[in-house]
C-alpha atoms as a PDB file:
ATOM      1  CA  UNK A   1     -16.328  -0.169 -22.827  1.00  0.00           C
ATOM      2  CA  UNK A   2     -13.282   2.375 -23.082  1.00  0.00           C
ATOM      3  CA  UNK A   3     -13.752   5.725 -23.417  1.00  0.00           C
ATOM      4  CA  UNK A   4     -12.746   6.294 -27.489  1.00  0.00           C
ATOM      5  CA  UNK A   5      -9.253   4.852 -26.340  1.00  0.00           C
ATOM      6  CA  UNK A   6      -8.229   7.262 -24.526  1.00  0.00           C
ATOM      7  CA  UNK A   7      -5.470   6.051 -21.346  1.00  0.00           C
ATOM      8  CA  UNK A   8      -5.416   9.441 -19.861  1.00  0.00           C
ATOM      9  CA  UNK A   9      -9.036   9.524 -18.761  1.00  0.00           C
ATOM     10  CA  UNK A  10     -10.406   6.104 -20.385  1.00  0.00           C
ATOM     11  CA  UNK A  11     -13.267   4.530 -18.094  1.00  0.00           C
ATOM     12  CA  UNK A  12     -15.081   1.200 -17.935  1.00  0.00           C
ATOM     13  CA  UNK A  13     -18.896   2.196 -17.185  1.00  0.00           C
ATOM     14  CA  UNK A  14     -21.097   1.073 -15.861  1.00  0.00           C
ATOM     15  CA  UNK A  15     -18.634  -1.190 -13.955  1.00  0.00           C
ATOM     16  CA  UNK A  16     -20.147  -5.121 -13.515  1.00  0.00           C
ATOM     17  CA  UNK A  17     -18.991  -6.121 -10.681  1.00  0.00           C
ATOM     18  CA  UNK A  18     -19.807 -10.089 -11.294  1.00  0.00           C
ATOM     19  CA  UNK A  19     -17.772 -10.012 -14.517  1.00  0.00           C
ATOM     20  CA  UNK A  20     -14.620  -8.537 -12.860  1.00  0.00           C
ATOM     21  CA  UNK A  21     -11.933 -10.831 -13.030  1.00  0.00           C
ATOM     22  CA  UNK A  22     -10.712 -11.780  -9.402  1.00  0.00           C
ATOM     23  CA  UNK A  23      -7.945  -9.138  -8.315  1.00  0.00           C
ATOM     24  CA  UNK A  24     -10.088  -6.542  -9.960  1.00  0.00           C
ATOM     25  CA  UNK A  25     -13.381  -8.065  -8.089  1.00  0.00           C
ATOM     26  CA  UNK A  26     -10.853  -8.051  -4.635  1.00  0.00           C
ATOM     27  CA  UNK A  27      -9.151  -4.507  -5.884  1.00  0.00           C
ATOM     28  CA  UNK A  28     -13.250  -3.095  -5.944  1.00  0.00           C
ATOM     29  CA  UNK A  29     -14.083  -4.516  -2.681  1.00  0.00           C
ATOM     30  CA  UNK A  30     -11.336  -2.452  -1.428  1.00  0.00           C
ATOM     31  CA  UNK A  31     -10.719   0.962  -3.549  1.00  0.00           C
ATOM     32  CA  UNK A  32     -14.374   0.811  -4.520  1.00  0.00           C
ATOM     33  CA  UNK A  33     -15.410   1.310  -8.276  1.00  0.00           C
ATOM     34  CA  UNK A  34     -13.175   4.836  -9.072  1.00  0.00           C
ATOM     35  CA  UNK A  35     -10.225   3.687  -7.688  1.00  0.00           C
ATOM     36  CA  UNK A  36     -10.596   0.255  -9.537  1.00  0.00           C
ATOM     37  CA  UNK A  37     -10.468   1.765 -12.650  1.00  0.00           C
ATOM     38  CA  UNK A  38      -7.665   4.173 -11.511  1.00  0.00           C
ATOM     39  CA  UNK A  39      -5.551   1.401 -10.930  1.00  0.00           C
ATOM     40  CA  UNK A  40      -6.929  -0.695 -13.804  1.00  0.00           C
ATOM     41  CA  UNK A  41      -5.790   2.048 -16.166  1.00  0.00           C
ATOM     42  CA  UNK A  42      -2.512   3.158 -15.001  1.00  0.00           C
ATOM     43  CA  UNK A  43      -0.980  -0.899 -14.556  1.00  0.00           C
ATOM     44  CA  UNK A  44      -2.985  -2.828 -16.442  1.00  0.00           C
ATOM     45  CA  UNK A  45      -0.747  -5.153 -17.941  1.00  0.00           C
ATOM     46  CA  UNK A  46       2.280  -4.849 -16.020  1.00  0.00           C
ATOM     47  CA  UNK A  47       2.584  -7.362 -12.603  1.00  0.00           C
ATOM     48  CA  UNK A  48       3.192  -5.982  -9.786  1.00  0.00           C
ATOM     49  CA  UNK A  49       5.047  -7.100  -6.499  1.00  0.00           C
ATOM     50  CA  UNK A  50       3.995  -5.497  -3.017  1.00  0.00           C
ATOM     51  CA  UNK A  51       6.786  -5.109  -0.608  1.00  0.00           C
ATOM     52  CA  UNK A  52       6.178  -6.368   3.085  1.00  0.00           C
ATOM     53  CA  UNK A  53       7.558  -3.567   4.475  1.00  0.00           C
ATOM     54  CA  UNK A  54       5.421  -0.445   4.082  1.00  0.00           C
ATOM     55  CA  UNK A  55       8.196   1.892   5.257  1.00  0.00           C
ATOM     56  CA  UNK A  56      11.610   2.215   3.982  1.00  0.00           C
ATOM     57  CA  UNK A  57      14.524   0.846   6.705  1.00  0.00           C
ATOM     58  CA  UNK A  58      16.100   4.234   6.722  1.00  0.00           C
ATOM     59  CA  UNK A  59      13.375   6.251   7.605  1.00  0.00           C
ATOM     60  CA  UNK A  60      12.213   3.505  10.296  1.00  0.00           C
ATOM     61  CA  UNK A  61      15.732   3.694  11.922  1.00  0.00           C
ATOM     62  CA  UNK A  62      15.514   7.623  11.895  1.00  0.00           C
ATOM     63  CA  UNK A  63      11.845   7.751  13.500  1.00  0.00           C
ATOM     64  CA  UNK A  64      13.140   5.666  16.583  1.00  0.00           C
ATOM     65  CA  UNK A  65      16.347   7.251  16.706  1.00  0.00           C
ATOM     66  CA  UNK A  66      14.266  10.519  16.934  1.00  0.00           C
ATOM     67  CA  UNK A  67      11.707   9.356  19.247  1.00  0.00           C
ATOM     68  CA  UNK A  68      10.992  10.179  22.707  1.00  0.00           C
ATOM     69  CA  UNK A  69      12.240   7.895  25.261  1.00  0.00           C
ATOM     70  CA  UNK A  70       9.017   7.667  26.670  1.00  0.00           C
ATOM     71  CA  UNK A  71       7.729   6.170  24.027  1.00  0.00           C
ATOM     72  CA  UNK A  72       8.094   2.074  24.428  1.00  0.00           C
ATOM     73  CA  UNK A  73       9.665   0.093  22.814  1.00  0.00           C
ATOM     74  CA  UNK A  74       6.592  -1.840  22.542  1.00  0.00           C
ATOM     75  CA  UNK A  75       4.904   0.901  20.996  1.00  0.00           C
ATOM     76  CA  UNK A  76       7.267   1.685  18.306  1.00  0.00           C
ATOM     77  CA  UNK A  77       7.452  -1.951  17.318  1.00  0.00           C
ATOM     78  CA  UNK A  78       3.417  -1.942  16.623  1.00  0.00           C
ATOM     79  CA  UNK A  79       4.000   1.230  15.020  1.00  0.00           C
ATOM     80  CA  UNK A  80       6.309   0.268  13.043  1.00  0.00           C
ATOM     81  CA  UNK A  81       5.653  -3.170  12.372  1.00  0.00           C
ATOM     82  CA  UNK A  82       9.328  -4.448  13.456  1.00  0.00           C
ATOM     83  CA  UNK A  83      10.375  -6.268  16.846  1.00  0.00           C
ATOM     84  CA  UNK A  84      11.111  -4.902  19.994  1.00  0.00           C
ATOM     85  CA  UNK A  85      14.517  -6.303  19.558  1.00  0.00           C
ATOM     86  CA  UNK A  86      15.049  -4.033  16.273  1.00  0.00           C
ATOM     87  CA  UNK A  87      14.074  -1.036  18.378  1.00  0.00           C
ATOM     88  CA  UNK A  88      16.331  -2.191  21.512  1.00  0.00           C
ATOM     89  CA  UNK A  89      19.612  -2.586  18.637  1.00  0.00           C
ATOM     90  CA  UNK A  90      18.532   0.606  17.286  1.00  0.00           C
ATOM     91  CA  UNK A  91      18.241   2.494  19.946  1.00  0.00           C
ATOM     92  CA  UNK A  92      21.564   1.197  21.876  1.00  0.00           C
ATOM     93  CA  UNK A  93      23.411   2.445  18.588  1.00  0.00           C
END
């Protein structure tokens, strides 16, 4: 149950895992029970969208354009989770 109403510090304890409903049950798995709740109480009821990207372009572009040519362009792809081509145009710029 909610702690008197309270969003600021408002809990749901003892957490029961087998009544969660399924992104909370996945969210758990992952964040454990604290940071379920965490989330649970600052979004619940809003939808939220993940971006693919966890990095913003601009700051991707400036890492490489800062990075030491030893570094491969391999590397900074995996790093950075874009293609070698990206790095190569990049890089050539």
């Amino acid at each position: 149950m909610l702690n008197n109403g309270r969003n600021d510090s408002s809990r749901i304890y003892p957490l029961e895992e087998d009544l969660l409903v399924p992104i909370y049950k996945e969210l758990y798995s992952l964040v454990g029970e604290a940071g379920t709740v965490a989330i649970f109480n600052a979004f619940k009821g809003r939808q939220i969208q993940f971006p693919m990207r966890f990095y913003k372009k601009e700051a991707i572009v400036q890492q490489i354009k800062n990075s030491d040519r030893q570094v491969t362009n391999k590397e900074l792809a995996k790093r950075y989770d874009v293609t070698e081509r990206f790095i190569r145009s990049v890089r050539s710029q």
